[in-house]
C-alpha atoms as a PDB file:
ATOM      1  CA  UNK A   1      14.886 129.362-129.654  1.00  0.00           C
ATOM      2  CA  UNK A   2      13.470 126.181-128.402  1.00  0.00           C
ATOM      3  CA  UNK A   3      12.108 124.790-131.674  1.00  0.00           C
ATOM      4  CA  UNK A   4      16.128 125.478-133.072  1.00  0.00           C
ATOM      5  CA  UNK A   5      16.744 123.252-130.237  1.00  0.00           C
ATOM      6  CA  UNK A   6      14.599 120.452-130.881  1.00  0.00           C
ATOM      7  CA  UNK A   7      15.274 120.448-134.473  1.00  0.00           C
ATOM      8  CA  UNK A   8      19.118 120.094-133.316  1.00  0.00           C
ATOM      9  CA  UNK A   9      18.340 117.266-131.265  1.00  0.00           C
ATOM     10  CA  UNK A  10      16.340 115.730-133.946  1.00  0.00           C
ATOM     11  CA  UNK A  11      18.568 116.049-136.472  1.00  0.00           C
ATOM     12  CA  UNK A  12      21.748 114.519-134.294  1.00  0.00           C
ATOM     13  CA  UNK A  13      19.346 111.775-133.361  1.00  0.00           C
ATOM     14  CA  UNK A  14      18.514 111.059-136.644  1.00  0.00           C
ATOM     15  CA  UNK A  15      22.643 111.223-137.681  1.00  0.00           C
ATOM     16  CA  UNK A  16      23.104 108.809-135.010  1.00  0.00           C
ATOM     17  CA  UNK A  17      20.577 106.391-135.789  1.00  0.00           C
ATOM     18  CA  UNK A  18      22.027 106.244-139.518  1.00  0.00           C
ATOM     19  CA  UNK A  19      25.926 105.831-138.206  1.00  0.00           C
ATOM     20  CA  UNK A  20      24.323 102.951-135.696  1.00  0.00           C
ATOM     21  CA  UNK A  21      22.889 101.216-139.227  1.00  0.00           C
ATOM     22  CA  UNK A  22      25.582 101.408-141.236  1.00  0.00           C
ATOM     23  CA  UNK A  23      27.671 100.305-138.679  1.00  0.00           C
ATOM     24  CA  UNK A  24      25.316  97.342-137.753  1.00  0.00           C
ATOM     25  CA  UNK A  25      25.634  96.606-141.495  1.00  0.00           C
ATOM     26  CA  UNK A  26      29.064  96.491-142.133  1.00  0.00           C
ATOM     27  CA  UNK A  27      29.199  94.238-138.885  1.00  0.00           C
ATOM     28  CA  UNK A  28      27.058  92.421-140.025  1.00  0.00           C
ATOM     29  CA  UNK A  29      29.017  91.266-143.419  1.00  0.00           C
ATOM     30  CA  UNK A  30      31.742  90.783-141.771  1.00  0.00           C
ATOM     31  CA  UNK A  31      30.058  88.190-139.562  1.00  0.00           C
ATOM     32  CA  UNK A  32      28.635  86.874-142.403  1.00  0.00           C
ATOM     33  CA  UNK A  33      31.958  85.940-143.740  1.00  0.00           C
ATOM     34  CA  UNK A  34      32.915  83.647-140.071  1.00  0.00           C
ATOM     35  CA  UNK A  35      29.683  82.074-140.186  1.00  0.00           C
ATOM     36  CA  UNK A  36      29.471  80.872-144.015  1.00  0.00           C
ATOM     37  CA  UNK A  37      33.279  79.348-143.695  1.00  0.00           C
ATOM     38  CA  UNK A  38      31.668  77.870-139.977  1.00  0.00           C
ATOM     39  CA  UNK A  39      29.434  76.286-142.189  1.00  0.00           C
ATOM     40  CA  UNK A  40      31.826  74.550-145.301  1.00  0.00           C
ATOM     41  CA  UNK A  41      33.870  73.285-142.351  1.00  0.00           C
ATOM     42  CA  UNK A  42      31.226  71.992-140.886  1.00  0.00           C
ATOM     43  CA  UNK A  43      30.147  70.420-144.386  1.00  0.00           C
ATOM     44  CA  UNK A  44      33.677  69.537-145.833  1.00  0.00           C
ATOM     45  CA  UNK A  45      33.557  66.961-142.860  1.00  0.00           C
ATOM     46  CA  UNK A  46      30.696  65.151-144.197  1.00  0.00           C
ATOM     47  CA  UNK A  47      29.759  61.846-145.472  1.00  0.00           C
ATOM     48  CA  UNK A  48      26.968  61.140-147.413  1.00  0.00           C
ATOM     49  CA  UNK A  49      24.190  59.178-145.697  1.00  0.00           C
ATOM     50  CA  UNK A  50      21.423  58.771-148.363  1.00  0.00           C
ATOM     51  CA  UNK A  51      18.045  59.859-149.504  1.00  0.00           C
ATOM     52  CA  UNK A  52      14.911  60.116-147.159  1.00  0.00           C
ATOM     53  CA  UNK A  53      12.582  56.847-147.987  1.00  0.00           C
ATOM     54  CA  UNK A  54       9.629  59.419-146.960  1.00  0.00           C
ATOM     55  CA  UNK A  55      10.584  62.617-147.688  1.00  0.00           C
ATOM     56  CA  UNK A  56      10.975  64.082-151.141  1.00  0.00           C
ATOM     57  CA  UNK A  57      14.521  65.957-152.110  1.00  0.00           C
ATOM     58  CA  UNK A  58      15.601  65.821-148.215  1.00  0.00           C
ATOM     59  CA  UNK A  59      19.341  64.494-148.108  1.00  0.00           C
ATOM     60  CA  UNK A  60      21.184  63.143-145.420  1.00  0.00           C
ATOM     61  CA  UNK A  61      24.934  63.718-144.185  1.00  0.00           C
ATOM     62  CA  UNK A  62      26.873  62.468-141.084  1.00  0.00           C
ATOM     63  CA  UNK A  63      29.724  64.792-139.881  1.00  0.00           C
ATOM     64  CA  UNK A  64      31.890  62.509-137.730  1.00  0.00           C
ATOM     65  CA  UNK A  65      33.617  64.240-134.582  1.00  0.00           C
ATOM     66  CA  UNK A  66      36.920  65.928-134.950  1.00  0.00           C
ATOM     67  CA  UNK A  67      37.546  68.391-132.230  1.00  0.00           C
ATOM     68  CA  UNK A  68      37.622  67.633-128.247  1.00  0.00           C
ATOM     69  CA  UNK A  69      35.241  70.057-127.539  1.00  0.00           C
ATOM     70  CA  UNK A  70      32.234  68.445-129.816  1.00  0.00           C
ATOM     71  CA  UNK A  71      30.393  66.565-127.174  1.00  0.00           C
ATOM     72  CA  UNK A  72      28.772  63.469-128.902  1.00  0.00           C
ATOM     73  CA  UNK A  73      27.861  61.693-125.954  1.00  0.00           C
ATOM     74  CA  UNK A  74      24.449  63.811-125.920  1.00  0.00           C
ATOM     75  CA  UNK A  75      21.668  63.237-128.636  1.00  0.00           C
ATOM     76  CA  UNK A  76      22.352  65.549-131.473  1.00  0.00           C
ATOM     77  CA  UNK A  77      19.854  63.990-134.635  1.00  0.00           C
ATOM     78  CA  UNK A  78      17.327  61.215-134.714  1.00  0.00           C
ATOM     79  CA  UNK A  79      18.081  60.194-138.264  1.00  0.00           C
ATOM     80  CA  UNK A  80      15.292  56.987-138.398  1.00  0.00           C
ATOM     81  CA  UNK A  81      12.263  59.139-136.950  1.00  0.00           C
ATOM     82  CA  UNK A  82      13.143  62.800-138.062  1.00  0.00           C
ATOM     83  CA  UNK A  83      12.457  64.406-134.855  1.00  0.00           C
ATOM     84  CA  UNK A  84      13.715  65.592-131.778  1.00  0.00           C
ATOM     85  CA  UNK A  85      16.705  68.459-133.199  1.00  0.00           C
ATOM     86  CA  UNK A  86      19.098  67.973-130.586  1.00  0.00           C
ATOM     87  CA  UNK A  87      19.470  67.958-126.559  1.00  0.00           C
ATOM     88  CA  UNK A  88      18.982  70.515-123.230  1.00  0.00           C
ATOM     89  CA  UNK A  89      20.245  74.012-124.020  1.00  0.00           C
ATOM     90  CA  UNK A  90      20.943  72.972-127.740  1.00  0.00           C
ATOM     91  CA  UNK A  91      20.258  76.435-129.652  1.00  0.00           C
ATOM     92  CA  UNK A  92      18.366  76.376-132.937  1.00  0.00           C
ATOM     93  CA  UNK A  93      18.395  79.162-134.896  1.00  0.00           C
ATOM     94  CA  UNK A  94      16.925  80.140-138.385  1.00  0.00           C
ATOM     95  CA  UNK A  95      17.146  82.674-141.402  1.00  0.00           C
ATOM     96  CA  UNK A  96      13.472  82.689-142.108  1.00  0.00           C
ATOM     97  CA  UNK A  97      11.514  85.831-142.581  1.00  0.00           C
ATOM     98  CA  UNK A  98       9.275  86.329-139.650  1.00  0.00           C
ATOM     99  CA  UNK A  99       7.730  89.729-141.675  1.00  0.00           C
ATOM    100  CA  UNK A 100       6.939  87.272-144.946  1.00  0.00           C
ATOM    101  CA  UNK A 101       3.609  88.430-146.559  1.00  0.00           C
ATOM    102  CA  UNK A 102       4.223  92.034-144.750  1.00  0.00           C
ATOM    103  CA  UNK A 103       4.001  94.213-148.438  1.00  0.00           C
ATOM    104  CA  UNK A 104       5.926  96.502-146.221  1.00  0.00           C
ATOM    105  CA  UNK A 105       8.271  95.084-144.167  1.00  0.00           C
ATOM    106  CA  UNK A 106       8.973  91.706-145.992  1.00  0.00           C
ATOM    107  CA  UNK A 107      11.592  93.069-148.429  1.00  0.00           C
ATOM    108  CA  UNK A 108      13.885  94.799-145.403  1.00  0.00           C
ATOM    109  CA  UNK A 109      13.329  92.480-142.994  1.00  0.00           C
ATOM    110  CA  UNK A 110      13.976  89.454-145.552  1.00  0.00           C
ATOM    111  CA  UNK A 111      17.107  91.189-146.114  1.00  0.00           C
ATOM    112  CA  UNK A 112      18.331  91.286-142.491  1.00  0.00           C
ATOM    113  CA  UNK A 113      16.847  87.983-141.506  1.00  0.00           C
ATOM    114  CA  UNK A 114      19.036  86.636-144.872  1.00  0.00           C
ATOM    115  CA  UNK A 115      21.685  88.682-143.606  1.00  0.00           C
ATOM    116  CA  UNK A 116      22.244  88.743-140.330  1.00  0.00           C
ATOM    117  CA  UNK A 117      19.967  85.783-138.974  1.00  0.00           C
ATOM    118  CA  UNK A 118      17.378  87.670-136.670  1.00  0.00           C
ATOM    119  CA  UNK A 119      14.956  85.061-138.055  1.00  0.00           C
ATOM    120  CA  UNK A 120      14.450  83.010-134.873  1.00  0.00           C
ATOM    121  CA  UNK A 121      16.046  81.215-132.385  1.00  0.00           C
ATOM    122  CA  UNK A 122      15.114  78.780-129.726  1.00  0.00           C
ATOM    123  CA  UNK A 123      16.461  76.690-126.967  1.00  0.00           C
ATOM    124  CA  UNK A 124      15.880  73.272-125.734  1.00  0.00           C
ATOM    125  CA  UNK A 125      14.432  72.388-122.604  1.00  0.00           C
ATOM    126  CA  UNK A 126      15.062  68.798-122.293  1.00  0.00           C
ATOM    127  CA  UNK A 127      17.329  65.989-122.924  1.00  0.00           C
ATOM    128  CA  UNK A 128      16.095  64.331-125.051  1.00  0.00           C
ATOM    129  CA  UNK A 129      14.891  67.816-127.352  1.00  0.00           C
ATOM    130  CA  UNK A 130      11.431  67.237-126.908  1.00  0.00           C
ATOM    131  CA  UNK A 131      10.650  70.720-125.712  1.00  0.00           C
ATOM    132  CA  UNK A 132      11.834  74.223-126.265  1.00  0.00           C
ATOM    133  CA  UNK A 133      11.688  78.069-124.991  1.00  0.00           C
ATOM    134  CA  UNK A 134      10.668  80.703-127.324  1.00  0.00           C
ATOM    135  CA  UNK A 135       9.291  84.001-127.755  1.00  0.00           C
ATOM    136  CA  UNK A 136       7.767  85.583-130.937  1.00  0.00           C
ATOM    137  CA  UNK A 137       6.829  88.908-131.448  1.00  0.00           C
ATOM    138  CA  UNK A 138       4.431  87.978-134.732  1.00  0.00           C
ATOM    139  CA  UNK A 139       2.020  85.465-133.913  1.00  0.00           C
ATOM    140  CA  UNK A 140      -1.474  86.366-134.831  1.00  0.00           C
ATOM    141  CA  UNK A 141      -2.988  87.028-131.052  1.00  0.00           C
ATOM    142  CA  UNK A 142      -1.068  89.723-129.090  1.00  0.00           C
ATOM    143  CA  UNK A 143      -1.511  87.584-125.918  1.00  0.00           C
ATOM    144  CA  UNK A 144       0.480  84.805-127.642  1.00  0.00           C
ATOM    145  CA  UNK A 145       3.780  86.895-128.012  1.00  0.00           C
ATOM    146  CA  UNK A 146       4.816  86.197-125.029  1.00  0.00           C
ATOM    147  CA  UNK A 147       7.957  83.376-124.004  1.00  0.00           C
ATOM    148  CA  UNK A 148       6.209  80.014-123.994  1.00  0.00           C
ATOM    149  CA  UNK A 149       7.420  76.698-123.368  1.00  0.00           C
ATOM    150  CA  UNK A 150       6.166  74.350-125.796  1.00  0.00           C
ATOM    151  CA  UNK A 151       6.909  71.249-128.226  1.00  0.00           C
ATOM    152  CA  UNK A 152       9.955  71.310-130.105  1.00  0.00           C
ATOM    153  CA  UNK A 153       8.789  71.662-133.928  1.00  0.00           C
ATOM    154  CA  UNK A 154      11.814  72.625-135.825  1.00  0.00           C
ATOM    155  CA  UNK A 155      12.378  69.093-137.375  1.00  0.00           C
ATOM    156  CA  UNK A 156       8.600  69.853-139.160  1.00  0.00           C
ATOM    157  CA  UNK A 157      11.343  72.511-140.979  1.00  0.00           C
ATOM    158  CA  UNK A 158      13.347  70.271-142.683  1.00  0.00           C
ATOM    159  CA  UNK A 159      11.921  70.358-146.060  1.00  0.00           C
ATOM    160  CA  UNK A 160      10.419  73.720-145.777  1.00  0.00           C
ATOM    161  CA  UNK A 161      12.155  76.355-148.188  1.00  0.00           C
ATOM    162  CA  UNK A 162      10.462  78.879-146.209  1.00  0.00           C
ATOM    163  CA  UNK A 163      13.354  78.427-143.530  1.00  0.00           C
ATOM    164  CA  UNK A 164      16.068  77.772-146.247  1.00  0.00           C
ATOM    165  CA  UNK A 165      19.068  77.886-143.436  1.00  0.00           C
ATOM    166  CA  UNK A 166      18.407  76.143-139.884  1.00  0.00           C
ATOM    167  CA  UNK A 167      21.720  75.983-137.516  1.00  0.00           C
ATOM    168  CA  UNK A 168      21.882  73.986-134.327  1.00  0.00           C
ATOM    169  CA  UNK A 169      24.635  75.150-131.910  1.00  0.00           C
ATOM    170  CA  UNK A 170      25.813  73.386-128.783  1.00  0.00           C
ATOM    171  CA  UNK A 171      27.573  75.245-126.044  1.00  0.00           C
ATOM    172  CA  UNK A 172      30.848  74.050-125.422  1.00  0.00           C
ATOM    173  CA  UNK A 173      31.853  72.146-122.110  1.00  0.00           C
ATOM    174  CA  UNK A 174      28.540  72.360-120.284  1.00  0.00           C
ATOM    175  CA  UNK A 175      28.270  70.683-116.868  1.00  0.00           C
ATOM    176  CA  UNK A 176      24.790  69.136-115.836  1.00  0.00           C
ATOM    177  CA  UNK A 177      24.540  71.814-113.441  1.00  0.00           C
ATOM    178  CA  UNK A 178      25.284  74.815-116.060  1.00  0.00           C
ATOM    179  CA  UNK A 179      22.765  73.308-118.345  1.00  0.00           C
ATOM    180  CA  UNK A 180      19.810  73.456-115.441  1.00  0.00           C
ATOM    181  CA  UNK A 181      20.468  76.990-114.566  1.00  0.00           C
ATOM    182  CA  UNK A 182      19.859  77.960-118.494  1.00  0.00           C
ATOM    183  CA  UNK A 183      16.791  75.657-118.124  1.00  0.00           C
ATOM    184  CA  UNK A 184      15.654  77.370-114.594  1.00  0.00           C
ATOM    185  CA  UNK A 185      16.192  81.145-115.879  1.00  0.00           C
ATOM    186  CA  UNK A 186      13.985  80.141-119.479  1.00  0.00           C
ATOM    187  CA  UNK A 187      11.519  78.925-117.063  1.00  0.00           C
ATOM    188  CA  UNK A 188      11.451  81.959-114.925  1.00  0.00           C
ATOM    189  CA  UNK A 189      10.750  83.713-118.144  1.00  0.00           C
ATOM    190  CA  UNK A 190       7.619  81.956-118.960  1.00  0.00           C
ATOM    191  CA  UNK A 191       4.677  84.256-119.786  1.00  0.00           C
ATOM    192  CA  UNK A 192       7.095  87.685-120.134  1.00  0.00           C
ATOM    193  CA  UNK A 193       6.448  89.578-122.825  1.00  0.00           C
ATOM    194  CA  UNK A 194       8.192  90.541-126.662  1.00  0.00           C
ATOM    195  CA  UNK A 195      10.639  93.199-126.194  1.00  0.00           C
ATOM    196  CA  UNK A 196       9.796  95.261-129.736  1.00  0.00           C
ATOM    197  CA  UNK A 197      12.571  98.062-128.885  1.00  0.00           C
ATOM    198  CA  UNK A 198      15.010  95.024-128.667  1.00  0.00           C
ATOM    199  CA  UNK A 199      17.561  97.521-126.867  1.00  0.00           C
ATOM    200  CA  UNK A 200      15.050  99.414-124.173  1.00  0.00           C
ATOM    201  CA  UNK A 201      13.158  97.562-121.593  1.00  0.00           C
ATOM    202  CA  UNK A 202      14.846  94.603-121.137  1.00  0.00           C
ATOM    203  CA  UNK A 203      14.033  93.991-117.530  1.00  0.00           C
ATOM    204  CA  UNK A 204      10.274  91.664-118.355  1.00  0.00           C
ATOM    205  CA  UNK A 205      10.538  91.532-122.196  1.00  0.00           C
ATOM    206  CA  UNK A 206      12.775  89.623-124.368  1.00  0.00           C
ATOM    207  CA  UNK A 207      12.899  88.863-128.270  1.00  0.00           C
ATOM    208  CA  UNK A 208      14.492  85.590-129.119  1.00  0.00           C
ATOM    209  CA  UNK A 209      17.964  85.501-129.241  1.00  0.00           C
ATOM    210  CA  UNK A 210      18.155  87.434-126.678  1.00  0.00           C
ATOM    211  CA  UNK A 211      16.251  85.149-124.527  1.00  0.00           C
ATOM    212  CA  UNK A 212      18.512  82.320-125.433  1.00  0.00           C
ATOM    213  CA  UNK A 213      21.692  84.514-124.664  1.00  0.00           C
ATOM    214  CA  UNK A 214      20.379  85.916-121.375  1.00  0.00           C
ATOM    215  CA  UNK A 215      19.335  82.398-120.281  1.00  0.00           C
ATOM    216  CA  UNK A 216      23.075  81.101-120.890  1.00  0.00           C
ATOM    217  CA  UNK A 217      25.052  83.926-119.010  1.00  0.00           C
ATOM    218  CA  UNK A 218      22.405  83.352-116.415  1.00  0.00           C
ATOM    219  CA  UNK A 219      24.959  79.963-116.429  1.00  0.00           C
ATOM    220  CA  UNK A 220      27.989  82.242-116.627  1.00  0.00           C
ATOM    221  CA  UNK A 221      28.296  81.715-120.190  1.00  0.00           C
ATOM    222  CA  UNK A 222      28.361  84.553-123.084  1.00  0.00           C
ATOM    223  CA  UNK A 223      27.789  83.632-126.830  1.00  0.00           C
ATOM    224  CA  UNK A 224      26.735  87.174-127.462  1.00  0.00           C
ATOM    225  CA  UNK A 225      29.656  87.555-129.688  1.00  0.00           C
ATOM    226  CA  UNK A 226      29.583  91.653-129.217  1.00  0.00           C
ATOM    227  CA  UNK A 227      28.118  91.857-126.054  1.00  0.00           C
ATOM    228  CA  UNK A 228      25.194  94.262-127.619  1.00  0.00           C
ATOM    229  CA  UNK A 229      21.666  93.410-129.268  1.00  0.00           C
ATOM    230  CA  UNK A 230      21.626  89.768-129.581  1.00  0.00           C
ATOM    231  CA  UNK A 231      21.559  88.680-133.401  1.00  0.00           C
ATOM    232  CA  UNK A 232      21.656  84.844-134.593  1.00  0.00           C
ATOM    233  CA  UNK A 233      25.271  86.062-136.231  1.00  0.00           C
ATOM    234  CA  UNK A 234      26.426  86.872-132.855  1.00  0.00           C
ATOM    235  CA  UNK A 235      25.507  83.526-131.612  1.00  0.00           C
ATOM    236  CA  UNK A 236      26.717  81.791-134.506  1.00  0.00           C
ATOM    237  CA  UNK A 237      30.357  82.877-134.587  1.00  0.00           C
ATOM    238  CA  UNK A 238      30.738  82.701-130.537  1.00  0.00           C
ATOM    239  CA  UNK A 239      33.368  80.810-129.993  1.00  0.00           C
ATOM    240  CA  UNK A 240      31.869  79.601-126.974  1.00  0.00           C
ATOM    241  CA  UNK A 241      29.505  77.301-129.101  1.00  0.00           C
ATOM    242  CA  UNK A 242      29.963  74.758-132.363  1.00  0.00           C
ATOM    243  CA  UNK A 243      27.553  73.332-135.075  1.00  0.00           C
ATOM    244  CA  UNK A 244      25.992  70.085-134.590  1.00  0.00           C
ATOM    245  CA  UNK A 245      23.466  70.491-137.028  1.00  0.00           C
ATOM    246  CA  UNK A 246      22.679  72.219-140.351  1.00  0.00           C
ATOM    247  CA  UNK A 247      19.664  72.255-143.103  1.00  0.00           C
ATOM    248  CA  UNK A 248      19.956  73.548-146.055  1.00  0.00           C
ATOM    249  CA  UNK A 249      17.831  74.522-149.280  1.00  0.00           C
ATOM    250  CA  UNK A 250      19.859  74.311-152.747  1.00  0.00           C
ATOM    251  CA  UNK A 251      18.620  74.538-156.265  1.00  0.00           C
ATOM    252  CA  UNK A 252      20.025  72.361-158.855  1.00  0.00           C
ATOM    253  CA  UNK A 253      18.901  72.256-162.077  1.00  0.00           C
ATOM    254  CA  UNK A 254      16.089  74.637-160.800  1.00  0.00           C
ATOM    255  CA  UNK A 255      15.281  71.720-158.392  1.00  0.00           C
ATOM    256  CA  UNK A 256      15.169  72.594-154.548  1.00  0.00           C
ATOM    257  CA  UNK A 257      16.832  69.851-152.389  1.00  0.00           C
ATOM    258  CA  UNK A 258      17.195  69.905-148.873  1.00  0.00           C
ATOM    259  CA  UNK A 259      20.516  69.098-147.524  1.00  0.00           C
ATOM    260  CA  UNK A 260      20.859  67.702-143.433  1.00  0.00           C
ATOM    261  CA  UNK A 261      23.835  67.579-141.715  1.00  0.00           C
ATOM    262  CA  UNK A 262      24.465  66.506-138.612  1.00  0.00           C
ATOM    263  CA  UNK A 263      26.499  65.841-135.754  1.00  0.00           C
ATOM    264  CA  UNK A 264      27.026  61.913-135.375  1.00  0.00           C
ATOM    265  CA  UNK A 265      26.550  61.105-131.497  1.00  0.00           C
ATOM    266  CA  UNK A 266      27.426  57.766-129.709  1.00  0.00           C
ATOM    267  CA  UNK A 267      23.499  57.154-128.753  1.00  0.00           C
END
């Protein structure tokens, strides 16, 4: 009688983890769709800038301010040195395949990083985007998963077409004061581990965008876009937040180019 039982709970388990995925899936498409016409807005507001003198194939595009809420008065690109991808609680968030050489998991999670942008995500820690907060649940020592504050690398991405998408969001409307409380709760997180059930045990473990999105309603703010597990395409459509910055890789002619956009601030 007990084994029927088990086998019951099993097998209603197991039907509710597959409604759960497809669900997730569809979701997911459909949040696809927002974020790709995010993006051509973003990019039908460009101008063309010119060619990198150092870097081959990298292109450069201005997108000049057109909405109130776009706050240009805070760092968003340094065009002349490359570095820096924007300011204090700037989000930057990639498609890249954390599972890449995995024989096993590379083709399904390159699908859903592709997809649905669980690649990575980090936030910014200072003005003038010098540092950032992240957490990774794949470096090569188990004691380095854990959140870290370090050096913000991302601009060492820009001609890398191992991250072939990179988006920088900036929350909308932030006060000083909002921005140090995200700051103060990343902080606090420092040295917590990777949350690997990404929906259990969220009390001392985080994966990355849900460290970012916890950190920002620690502010009172919410760009979880469906208030469950944090993806990047949750983030991304918020309407709480707006691009200031996107990289691109495009083939043309079977050549790869990169393409930069950003954000032009009043710095």
């Amino acid at each position: 009688m007990w084994r029927k039982r088990v086998i019951k709970i099993l097998n209603n388990t197991f039907l509710i983890i597959i409604a759960l995925a497809i669900i997730f899936v569809v979701n997911g498409y459909f949040e696809k769709a927002i974020i790709n016409k995010k993006i051509i807005d973003f990019k039908d507001r460009a101008e063309y800038v010119g060619v990198d003198p150092y870097l081959e194939n990298v292109y450069y595009y201005k997108v000049t301010k057109e909405y109130d809420y776009e706050d240009v008065s805070r760092k968003t690109f340094d065009i002349e040195n490359r570095t820096n991808i924007g300011s204090k609680t700037d989000i930057l968030i990639t498609n890249r395949n954390p599972m890449r050489g995995e024989p096993v998991l590379d083709p399904i999670v390159g699908y859903l990083s592709n997809n649905f942008f669980i690649g990575h995500a980090s936030i910014n820690a200072t003005d003038d985007g010098s540092r950032m907060f992240e957490v990774v649940g794949n470096a090569s020592k188990p004691e380095r998963n854990v959140v870290i504050e370090g050096s913000n690398d991302w601009s060492n991405y820009l001609k890398d077409p191992v991250s072939p998408i990179i988006i920088g969001l900036r929350i909308k409307g932030t006060t000083e004061e909002q921005r140090n409380k995200i700051v103060e709760y990343a902080y606090e997180q420092v040295g917590k581990g990777y949350n690997y059930t990404f929906i259990f045990n969220r009390h001392n473990t985080y994966y990355c965008t849900d460290l970012v999105s916890r950190a920002a309603k620690h502010a009172g703010i919410n760009i979880n876009y469906d208030f469950f597990s944090t993806t990047g395409n949750d983030m991304i459509i918020s309407k709480k937040v707006y691009i200031f910055f996107l990289k691109e890789a495009v083939y043309e002619d079977e050549e790869i180019k990169f393409n930069i956009y950003y954000l032009e601030d009043d710095l």
